[in-house]
N, C-alpha and C. Protein backbone atom coordinates (compact mmCIF):
# COMPACT_ATOMS: atom_id res chain seq x y z
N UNK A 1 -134.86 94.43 -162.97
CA UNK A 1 -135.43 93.39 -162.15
C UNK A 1 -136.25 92.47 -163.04
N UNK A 2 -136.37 91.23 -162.54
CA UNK A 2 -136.77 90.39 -163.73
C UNK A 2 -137.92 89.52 -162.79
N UNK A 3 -139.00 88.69 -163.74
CA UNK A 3 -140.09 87.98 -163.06
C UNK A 3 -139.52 87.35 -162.32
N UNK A 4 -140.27 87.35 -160.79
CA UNK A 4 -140.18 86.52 -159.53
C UNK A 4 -139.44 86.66 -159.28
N UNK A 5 -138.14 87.72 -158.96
CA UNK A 5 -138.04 88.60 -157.85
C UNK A 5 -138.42 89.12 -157.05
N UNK A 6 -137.69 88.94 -155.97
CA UNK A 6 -137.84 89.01 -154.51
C UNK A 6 -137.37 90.31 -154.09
N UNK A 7 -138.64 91.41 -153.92
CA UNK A 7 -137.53 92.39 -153.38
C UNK A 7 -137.93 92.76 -152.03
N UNK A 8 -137.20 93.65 -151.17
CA UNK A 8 -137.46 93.93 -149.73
C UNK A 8 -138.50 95.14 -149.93
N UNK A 9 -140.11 95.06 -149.15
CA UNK A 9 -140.69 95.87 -149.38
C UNK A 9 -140.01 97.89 -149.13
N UNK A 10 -140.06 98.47 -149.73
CA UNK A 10 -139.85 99.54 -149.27
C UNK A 10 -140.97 100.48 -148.53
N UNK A 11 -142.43 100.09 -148.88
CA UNK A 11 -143.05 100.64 -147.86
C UNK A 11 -143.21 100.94 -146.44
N UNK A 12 -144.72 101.72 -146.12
CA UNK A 12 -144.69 102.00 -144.20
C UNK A 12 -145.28 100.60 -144.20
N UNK A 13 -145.67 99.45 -144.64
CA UNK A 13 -145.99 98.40 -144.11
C UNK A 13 -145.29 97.28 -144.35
N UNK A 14 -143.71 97.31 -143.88
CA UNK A 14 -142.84 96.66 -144.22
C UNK A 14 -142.60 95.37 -142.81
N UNK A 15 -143.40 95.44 -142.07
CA UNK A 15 -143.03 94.94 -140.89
C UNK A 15 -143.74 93.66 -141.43
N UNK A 16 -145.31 93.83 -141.65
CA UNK A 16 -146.38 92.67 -141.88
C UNK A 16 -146.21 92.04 -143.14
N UNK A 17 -145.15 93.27 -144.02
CA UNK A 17 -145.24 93.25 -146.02
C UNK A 17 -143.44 92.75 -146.16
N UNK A 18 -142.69 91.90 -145.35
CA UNK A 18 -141.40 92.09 -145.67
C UNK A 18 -141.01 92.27 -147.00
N UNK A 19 -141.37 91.64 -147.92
CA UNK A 19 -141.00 91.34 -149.39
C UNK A 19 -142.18 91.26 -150.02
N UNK A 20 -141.91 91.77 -151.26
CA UNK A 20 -142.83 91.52 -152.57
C UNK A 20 -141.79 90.40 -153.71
N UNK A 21 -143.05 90.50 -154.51
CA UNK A 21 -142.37 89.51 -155.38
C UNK A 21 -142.95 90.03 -156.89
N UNK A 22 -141.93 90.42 -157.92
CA UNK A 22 -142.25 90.70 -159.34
C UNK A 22 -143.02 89.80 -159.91
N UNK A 23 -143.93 89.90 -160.49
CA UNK A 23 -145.03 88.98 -161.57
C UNK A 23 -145.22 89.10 -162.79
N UNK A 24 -144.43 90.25 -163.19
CA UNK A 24 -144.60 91.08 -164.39
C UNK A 24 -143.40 90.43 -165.72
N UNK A 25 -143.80 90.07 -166.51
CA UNK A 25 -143.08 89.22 -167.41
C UNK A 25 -141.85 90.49 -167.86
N UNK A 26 -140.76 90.04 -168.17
CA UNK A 26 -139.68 90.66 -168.59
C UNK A 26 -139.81 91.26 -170.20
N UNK A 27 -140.67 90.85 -170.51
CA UNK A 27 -141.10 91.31 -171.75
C UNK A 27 -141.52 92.93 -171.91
N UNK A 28 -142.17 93.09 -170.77
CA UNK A 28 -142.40 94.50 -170.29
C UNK A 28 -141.60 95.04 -169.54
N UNK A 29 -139.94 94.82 -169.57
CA UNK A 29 -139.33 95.57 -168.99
C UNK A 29 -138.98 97.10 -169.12
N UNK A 30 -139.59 97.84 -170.34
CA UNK A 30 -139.30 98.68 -170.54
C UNK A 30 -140.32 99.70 -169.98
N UNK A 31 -141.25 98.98 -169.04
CA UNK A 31 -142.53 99.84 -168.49
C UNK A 31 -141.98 100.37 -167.16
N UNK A 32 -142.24 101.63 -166.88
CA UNK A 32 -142.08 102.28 -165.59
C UNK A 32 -142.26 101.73 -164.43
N UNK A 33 -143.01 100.60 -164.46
CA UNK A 33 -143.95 100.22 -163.55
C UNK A 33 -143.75 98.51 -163.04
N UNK A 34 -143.81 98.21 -161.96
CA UNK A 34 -143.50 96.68 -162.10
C UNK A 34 -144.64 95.90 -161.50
N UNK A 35 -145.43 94.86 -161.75
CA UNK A 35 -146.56 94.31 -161.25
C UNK A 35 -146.36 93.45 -160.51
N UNK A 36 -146.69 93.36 -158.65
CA UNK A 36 -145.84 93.18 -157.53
C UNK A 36 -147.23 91.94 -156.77
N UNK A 37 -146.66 91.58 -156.22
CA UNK A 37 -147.49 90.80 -154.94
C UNK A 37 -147.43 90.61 -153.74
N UNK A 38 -147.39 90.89 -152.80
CA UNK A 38 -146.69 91.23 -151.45
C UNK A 38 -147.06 89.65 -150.82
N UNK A 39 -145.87 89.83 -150.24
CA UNK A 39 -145.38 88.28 -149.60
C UNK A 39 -145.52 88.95 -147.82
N UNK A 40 -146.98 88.68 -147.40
CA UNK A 40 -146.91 89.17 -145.92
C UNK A 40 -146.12 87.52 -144.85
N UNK A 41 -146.40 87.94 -144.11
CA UNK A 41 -145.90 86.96 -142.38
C UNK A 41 -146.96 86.18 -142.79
N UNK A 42 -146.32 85.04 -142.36
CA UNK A 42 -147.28 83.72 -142.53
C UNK A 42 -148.23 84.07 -141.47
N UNK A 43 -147.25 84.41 -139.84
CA UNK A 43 -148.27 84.22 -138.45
C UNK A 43 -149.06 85.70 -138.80
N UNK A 44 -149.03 86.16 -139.63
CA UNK A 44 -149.84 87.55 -139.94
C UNK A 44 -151.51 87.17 -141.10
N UNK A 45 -150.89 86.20 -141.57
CA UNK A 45 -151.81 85.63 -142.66
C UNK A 45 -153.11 85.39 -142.28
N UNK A 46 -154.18 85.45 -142.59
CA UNK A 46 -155.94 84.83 -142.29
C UNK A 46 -156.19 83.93 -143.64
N UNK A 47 -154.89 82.99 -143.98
CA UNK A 47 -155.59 82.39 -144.85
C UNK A 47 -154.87 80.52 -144.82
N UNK A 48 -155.63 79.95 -145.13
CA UNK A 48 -154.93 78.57 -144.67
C UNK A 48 -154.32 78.47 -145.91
N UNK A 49 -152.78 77.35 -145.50
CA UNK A 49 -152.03 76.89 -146.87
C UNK A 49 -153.28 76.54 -148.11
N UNK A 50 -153.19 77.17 -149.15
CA UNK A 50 -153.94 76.76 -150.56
C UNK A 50 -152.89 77.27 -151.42
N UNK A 51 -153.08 76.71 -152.66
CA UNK A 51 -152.40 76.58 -153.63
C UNK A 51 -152.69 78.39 -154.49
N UNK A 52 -153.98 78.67 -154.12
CA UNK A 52 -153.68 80.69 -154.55
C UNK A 52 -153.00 80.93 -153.10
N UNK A 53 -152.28 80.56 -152.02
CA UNK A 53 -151.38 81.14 -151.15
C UNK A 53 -150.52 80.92 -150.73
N UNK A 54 -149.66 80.52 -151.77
CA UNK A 54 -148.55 79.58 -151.51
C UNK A 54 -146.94 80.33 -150.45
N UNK A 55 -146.64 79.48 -149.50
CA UNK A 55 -145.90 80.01 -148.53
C UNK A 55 -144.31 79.73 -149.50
N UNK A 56 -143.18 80.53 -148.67
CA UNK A 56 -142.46 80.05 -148.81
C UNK A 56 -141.56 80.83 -147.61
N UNK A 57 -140.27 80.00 -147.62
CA UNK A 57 -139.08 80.43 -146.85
C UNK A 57 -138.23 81.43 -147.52
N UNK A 58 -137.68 82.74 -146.94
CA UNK A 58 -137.09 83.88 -147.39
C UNK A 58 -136.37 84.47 -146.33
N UNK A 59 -135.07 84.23 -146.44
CA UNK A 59 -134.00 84.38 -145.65
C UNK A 59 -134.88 84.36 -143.96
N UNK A 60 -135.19 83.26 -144.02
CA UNK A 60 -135.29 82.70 -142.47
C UNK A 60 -136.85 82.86 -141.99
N UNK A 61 -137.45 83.93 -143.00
CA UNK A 61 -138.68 84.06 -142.43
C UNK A 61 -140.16 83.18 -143.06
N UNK A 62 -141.23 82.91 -142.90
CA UNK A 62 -142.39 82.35 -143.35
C UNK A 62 -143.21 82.88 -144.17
N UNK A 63 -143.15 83.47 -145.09
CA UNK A 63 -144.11 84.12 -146.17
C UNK A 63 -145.42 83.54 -146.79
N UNK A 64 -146.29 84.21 -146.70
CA UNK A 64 -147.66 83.71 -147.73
C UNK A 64 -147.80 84.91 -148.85
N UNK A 65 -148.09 84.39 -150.13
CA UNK A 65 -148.25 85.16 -151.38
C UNK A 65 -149.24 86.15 -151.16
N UNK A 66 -149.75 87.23 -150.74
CA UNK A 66 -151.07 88.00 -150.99
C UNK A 66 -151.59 88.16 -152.47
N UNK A 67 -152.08 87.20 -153.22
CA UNK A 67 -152.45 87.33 -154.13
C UNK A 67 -154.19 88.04 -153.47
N UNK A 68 -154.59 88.72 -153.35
CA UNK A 68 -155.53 89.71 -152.96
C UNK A 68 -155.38 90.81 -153.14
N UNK A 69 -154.19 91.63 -152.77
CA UNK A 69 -153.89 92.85 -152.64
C UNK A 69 -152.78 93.06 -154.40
N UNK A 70 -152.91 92.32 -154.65
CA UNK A 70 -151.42 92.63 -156.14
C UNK A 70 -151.56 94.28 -156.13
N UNK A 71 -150.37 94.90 -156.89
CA UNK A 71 -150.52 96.31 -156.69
C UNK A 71 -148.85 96.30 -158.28
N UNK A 72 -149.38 97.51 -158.74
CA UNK A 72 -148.57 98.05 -159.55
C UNK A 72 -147.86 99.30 -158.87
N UNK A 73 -146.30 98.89 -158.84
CA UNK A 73 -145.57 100.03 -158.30
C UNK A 73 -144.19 100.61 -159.37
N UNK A 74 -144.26 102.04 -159.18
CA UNK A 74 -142.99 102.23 -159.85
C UNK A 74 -141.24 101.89 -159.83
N UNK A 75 -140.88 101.24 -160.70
CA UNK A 75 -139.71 100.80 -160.60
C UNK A 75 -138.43 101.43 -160.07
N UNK A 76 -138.52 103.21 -159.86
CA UNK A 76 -137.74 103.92 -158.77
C UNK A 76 -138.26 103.45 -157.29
N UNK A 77 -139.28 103.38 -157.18
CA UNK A 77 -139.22 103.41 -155.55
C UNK A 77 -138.76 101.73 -155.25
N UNK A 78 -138.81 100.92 -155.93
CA UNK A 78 -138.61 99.01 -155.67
C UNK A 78 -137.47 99.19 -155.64
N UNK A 79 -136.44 100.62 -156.13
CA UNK A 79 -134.78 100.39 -155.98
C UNK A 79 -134.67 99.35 -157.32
């Protein structure tokens, strides 16, 4: 998987968390681990459009970046 990829969250908070998104430069691909940002529901969001929350469209749905929560996850469970 390579930076800014889009993957489908696999967590229990996949409803509010559809997708994350890789941040982690490809340079470190050889790390176990991938450094993630979860892309929650816009209508789920408490934060107005700003440029640290940038929305986007993802197969049909409204996403905002959670740059708040970033989280390092292992590259078996992201599939």
């Amino acid at each position: 998987m390579r930076q800014f990829d889009v993957l489908r969250n696999p967590g229990r908070q996949r409803e509010a968390v559809p997708y994350l998104v890789v941040l982690q430069s490809t340079r470190f691909e050889g790390a176990k681990t991938r450094f993630v940002a979860p892309l929650i529901l816009a209508s789920q969001a408490n934060v107005r459009e700003h440029y640290l929350a940038p929305r986007f469209m993802i197969e049909g749905t409204l996403v905002v970046m959670d740059v708040f929560n970033l989280a390092t996850l292992p590259v078996e469970r992201l599939g």
